[in-house]
C-alpha atoms as a PDB file:
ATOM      1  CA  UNK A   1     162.699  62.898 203.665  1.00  0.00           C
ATOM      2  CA  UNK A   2     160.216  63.379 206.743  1.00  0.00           C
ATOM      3  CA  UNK A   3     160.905  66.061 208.818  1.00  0.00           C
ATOM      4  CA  UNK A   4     161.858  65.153 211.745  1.00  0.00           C
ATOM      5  CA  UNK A   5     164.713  63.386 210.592  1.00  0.00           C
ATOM      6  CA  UNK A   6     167.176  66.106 210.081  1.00  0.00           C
ATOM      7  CA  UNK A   7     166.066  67.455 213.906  1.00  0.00           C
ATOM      8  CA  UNK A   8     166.896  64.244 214.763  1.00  0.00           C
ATOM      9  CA  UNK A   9     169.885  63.931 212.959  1.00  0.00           C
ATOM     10  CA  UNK A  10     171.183  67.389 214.241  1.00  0.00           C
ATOM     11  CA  UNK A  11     170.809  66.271 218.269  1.00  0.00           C
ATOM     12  CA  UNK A  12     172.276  63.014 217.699  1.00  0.00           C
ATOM     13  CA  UNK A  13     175.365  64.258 215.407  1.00  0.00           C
ATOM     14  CA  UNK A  14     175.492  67.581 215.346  1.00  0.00           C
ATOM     15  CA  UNK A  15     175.372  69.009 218.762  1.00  0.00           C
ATOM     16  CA  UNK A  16     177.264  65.772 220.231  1.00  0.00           C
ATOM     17  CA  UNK A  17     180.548  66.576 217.873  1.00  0.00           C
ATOM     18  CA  UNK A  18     180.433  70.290 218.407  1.00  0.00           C
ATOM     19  CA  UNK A  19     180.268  69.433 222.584  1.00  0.00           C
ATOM     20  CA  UNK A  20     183.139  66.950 221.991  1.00  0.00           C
ATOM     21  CA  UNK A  21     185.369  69.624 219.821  1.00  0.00           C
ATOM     22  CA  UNK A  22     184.905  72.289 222.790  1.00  0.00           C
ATOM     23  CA  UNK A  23     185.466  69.843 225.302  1.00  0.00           C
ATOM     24  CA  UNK A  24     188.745  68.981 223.568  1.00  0.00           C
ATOM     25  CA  UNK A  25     189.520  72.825 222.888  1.00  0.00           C
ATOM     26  CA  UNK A  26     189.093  73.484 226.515  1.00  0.00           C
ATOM     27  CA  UNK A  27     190.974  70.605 227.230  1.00  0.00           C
ATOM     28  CA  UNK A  28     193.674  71.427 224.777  1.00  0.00           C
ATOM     29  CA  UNK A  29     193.728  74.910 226.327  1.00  0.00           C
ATOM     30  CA  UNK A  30     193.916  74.325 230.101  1.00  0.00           C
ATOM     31  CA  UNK A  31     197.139  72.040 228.290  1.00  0.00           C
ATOM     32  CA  UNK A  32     195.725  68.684 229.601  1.00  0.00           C
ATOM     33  CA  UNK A  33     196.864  65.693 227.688  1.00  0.00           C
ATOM     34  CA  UNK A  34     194.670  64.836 224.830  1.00  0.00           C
ATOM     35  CA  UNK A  35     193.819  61.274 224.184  1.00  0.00           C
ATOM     36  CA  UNK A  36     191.512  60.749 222.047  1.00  0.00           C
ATOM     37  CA  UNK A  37     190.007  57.483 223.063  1.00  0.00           C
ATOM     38  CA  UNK A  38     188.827  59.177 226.103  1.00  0.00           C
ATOM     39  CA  UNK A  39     186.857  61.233 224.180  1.00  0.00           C
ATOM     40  CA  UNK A  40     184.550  58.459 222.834  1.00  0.00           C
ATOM     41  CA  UNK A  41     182.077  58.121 226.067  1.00  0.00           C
ATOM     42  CA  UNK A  42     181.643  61.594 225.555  1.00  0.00           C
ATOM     43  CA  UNK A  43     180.474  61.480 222.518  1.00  0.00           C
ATOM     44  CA  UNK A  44     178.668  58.505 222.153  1.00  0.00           C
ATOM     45  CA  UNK A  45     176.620  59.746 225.703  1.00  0.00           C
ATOM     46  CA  UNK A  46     175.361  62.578 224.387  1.00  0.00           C
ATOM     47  CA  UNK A  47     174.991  61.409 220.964  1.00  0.00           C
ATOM     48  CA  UNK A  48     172.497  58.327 222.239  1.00  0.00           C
ATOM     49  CA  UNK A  49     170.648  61.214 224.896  1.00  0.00           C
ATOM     50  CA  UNK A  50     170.037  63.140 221.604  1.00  0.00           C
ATOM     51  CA  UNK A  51     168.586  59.720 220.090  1.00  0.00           C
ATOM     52  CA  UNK A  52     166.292  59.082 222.954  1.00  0.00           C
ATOM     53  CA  UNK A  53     165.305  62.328 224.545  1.00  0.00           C
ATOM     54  CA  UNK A  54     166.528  65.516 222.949  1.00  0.00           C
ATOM     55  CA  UNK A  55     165.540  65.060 219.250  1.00  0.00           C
ATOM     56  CA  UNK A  56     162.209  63.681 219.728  1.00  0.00           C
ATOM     57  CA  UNK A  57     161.473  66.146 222.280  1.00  0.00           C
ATOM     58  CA  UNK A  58     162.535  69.004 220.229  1.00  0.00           C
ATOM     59  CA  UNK A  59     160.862  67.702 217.213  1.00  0.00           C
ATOM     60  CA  UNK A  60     157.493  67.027 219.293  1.00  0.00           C
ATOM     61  CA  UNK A  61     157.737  71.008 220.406  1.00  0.00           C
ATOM     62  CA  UNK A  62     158.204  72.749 216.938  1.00  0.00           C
ATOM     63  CA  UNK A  63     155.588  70.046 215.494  1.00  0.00           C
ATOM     64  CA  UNK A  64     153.490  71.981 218.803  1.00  0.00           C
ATOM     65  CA  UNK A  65     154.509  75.101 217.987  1.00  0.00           C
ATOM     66  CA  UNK A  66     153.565  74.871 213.986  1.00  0.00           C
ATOM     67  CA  UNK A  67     150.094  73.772 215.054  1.00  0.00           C
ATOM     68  CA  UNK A  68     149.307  77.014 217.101  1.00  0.00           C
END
């Protein structure tokens, strides 16, 4: 498995569903209706900016980092 694939993985799965769980636990806290299908945008947003931008970047930084 190369490398950067589980960074990758993390910023386009991980980070997006934990965001989307404590949006919905704030939401579900401030006792705002919860509908789930409104939840989807969120996720899928972030998840595709972690696809593009976050996980490469991060990737290209501790690939930086390791070289120093």
């Amino acid at each position: 498995m190369p490398k950067s694939l589980p960074v990758i993985l993390s910023w386009t799965i991980g980070i997006p569903a934990a965001i989307t769980v404590l949006r919905i636990g704030i939401d579900y806290g401030l006792g705002r209706d919860i509908e789930w299908l409104s939840y989807v945008p969120l996720f899928l947003g972030t998840a595709a900016a972690g696809l593009v931008f976050a996980g490469p970047l991060r990737y290209a930084v501790h690939h930086l980092k390791k070289d120093d």
